[in-house]
Protein backbone atom coordinates (compact mmCIF):
# COMPACT_ATOMS: atom_id res chain seq x y z
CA UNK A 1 5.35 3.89 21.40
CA UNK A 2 6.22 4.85 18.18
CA UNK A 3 10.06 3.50 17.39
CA UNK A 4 13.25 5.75 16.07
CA UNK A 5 15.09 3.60 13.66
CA UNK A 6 19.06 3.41 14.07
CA UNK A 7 21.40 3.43 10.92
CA UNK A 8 21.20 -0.23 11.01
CA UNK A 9 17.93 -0.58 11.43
CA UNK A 10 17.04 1.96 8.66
CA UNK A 11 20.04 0.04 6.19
CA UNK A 12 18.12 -3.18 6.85
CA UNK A 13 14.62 -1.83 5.94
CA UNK A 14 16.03 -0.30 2.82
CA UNK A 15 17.09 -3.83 1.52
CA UNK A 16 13.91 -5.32 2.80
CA UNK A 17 12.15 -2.29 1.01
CA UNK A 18 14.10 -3.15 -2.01
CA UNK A 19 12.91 -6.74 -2.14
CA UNK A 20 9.14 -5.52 -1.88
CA UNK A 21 9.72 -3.24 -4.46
CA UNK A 22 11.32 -5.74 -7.14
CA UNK A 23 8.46 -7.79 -6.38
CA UNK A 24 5.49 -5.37 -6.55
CA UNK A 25 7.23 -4.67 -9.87
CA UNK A 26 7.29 -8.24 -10.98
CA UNK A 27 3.32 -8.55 -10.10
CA UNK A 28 2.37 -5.61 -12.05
CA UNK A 29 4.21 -7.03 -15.05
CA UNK A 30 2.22 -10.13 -14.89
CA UNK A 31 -1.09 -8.31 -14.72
CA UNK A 32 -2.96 -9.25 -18.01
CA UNK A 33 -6.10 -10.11 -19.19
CA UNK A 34 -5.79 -14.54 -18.77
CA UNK A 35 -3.86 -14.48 -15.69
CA UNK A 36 -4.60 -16.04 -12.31
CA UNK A 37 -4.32 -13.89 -9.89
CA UNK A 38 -2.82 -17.18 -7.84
CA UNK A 39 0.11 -17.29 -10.41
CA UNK A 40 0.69 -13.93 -9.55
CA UNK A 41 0.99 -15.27 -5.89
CA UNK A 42 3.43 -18.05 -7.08
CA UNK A 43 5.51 -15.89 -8.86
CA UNK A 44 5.89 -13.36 -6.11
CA UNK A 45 6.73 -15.90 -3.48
CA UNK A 46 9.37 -17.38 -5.38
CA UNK A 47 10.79 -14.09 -6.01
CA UNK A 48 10.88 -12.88 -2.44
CA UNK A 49 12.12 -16.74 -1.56
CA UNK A 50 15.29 -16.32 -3.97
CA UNK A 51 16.56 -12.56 -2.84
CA UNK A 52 16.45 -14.34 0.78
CA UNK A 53 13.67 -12.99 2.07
CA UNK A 54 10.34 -14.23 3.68
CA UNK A 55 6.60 -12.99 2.58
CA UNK A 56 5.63 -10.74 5.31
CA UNK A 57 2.10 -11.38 4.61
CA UNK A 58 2.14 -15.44 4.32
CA UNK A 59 0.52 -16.77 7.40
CA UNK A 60 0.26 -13.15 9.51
CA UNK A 61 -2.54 -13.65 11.72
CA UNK A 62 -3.35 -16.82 9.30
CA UNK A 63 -3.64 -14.64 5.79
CA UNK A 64 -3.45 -17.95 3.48
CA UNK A 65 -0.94 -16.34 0.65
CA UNK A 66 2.28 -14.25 -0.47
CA UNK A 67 0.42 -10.96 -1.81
CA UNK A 68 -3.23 -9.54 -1.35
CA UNK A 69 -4.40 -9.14 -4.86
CA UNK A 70 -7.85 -6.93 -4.76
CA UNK A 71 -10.27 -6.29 -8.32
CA UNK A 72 -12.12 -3.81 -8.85
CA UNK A 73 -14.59 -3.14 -6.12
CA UNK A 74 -12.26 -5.15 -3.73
CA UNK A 75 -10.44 -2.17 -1.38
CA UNK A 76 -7.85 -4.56 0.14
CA UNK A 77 -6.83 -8.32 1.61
CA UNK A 78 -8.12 -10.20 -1.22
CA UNK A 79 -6.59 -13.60 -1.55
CA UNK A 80 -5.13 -15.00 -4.59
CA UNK A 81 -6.95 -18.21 -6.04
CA UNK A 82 -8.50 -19.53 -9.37
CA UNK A 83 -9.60 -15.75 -10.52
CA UNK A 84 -8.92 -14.97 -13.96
CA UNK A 85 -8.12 -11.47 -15.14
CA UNK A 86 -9.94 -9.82 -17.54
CA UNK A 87 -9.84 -6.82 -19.55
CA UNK A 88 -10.34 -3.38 -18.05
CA UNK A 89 -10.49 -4.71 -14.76
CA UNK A 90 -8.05 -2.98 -11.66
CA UNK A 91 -5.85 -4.89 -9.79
CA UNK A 92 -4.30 -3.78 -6.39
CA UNK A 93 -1.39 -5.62 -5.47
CA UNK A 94 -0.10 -5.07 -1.60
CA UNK A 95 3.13 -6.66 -1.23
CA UNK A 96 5.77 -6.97 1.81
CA UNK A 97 9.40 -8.42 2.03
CA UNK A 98 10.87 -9.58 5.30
CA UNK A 99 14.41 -9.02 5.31
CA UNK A 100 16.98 -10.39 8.55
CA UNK A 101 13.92 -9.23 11.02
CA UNK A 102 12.69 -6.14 8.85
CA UNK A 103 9.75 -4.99 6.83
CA UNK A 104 9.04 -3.34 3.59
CA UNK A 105 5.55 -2.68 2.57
CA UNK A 106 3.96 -1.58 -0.53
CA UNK A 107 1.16 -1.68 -2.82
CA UNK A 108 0.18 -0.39 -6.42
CA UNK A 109 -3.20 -0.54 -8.29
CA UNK A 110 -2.50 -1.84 -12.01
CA UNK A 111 -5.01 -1.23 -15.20
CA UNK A 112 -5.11 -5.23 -16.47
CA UNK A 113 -4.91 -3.78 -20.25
CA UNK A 114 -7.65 -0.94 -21.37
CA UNK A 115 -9.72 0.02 -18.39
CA UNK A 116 -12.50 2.96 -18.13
CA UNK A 117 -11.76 6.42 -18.14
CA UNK A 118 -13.15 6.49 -14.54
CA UNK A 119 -11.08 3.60 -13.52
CA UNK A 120 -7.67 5.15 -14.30
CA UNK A 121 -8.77 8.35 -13.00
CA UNK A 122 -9.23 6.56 -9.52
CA UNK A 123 -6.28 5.08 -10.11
CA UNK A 124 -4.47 8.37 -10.82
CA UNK A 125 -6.10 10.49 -7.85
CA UNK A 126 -5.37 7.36 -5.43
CA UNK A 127 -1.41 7.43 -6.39
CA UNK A 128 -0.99 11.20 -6.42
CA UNK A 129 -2.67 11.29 -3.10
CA UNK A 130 0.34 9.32 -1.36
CA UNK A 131 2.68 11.81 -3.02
CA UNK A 132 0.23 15.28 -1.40
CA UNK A 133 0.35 13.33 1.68
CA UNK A 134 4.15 12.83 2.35
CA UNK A 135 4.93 16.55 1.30
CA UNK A 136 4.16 16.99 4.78
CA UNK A 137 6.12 13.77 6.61
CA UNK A 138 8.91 16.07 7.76
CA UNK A 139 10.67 17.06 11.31
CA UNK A 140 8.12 19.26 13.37
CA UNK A 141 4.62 18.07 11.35
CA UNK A 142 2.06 16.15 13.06
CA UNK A 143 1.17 12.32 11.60
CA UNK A 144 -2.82 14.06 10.68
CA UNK A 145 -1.02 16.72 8.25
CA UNK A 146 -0.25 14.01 5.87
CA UNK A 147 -3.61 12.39 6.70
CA UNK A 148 -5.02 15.65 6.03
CA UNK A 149 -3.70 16.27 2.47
CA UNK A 150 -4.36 12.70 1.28
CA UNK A 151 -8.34 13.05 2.12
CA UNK A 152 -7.95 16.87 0.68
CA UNK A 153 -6.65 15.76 -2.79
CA UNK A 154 -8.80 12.93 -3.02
CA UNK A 155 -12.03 14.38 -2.48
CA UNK A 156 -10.83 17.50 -4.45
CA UNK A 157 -10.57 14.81 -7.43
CA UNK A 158 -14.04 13.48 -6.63
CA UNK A 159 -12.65 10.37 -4.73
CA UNK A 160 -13.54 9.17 -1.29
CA UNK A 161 -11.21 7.85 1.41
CA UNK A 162 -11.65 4.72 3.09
CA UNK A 163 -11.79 5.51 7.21
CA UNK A 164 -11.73 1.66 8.22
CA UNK A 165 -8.42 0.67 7.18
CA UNK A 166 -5.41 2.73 7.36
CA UNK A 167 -1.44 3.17 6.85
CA UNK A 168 0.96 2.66 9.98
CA UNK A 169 4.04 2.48 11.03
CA UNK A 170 6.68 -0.08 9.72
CA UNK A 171 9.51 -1.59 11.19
CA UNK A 172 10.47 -4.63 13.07
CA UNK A 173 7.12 -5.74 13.24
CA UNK A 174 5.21 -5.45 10.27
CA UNK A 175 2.57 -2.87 11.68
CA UNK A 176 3.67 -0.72 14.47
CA UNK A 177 2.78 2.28 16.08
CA UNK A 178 1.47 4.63 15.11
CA UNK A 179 -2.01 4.59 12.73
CA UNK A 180 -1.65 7.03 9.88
CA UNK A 181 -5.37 7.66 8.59
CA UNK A 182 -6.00 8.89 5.58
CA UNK A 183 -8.50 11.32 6.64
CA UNK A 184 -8.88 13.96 9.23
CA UNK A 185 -7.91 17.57 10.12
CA UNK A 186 -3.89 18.61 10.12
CA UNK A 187 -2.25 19.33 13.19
CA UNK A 188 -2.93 16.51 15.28
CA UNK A 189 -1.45 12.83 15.69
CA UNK A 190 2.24 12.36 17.06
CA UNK A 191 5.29 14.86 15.94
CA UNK A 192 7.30 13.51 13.24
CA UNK A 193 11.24 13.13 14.01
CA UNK A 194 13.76 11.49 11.70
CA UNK A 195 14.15 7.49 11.96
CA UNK A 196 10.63 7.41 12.21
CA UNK A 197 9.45 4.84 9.62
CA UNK A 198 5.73 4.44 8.09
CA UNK A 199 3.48 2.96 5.65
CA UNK A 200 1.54 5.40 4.04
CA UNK A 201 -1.23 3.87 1.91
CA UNK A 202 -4.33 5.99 0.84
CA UNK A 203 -6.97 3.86 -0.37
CA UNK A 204 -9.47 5.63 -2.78
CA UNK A 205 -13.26 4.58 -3.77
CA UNK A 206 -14.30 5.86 -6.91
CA UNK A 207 -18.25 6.48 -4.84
CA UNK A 208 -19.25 6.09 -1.51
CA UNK A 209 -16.20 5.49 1.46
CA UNK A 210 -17.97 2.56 2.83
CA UNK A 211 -16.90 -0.93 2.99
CA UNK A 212 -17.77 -4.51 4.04
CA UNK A 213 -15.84 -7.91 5.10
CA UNK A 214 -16.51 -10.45 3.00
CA UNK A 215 -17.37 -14.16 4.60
CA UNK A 216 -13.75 -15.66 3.55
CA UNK A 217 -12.49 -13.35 6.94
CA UNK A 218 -10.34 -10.81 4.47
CA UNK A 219 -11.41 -9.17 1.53
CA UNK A 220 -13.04 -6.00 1.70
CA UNK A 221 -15.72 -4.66 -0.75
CA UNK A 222 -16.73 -1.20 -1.26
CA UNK A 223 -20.43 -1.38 0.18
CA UNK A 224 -21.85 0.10 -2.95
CA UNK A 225 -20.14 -2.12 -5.29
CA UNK A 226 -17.71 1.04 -6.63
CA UNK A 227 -14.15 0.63 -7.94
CA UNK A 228 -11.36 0.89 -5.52
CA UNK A 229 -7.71 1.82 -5.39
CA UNK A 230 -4.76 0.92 -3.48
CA UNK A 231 -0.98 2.81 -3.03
CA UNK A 232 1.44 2.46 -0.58
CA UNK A 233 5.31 2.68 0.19
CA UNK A 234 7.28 2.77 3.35
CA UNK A 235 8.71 5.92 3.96
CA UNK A 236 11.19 7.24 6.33
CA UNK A 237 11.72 10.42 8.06
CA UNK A 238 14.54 12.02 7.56
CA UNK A 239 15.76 15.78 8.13
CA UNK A 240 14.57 17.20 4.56
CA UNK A 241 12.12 15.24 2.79
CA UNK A 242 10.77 11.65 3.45
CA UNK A 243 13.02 8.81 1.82
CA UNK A 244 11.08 6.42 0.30
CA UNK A 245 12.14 3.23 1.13
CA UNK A 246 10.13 0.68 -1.94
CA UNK A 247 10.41 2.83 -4.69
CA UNK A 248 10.33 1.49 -8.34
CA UNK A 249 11.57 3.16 -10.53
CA UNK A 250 8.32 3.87 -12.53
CA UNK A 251 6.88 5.64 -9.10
CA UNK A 252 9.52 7.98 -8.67
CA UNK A 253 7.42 11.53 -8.52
């Protein structure tokens, strides 16, 4: 059942959403060439700790850190550790902020200093994407009309859409009800009222859709080795257009 938020409920996920936000923010800052990504993790868990918040992603369903940090071919769920950036590589960074029982969830791909022209096209497409998609999260749309435009836009750009993994809704748990693919024809998928509350999160190969686990139980790899891209925010429904509830300032469309 997919969950109406109340005014309270919807103030608290703001705040949470805020936290995630600040933080995604912070991790992007960090992301330069000598960098561990697991300083990155430090940093953001530290962060979230001191605005009074808890990691939503450290220890769900036994994930070992903070923040997923996924290079390059990695689509999402890769786990922080001794990696060192380097030059031209992308770095997704998928971040969430529990907040007094409530969830924000976002996620960003950032260019770790001068990357290929193909990489920050992917990057590019993969962002706007999210933006085509919740044109249509408003009252009286279906939940496949944002799918819809996300896989439209992307493979308009030359992108493909990953069809194993996709957004959801957001709330009091950190993934409700219901799935919000990032593929598929409009019109179908539940009827969007306001206080609903989802994570939309197209993610983008720059070749073939298809992905693999790796051993470690998390990452995933594009199957052909291509470059993948990651962005998310929570959104809510409201009567006009979607709020977005972990906005930074730099993502504002």
């Amino acid at each position: 059942m997919i969950q109406i938020k109340s005014q309270r409920e919807i103030s608290l996920m703001r705040r949470a959403g805020e936290i995630a936000a600040a933080a995604r923010r912070l991790a992007g800052n960090m992301v330069a060439p000598g960098v561990t990504t697991r300083e990155i993790d430090k940093a953001v868990f530290d962060f979230i700790r001191a605005h009074g918040a808890k990691p939503s992603f450290l220890k769900y369903n036994g994930y070992p850190a903070s923040i997923c940090i996924s290079v390059n071919n990695e689509v999402i769920h890769g786990i922080p550790g001794k990696r060192v950036l380097r030059e031209g590589d992308i770095v997704s960074l998928d971040v969430g902020a529990a907040l007094d029982g409530y969830h924000g969830d976002c996620a960003a791909t950032i260019p770790c200093g001068k990357v290929s022209g193909e990489a920050m096209h992917l990057i590019e497409v993969t962002r706007q994407s999210f933006y085509e998609g919740i044109k249509f999260a408003r009252p009286g749309n279906r939940i496949s009309d944002i799918s819809h435009a996300v896989q439209t836009y992307a493979e308009q750009n030359g992108c493909s859409v990953v069809r194993d993994y996709v957004g959801h809704g957001v709330g009091s748990k950190l993934h409700e009800a219901p799935e919000v693919p990032n593929f598929g024809p409009p019109g179908r998928g539940a009827r969007l009222f306001p206080g609903m509350t989802f994570a939309v999160e197209p993610m983008l190969n720059a070749g073939d859709y298809k992905i693999r686990r790796l051993s470690d139980g998390w990452t995933v790899v594009t199957l052909d080795g291509s470059l993948s891209a990651h962005f998310e925010n929570t959104i809510l429904i409201t009567s006009g257009k979607p709020e977005i509830l972990t906005v930074c300032p730099e993502d504002t469309e």
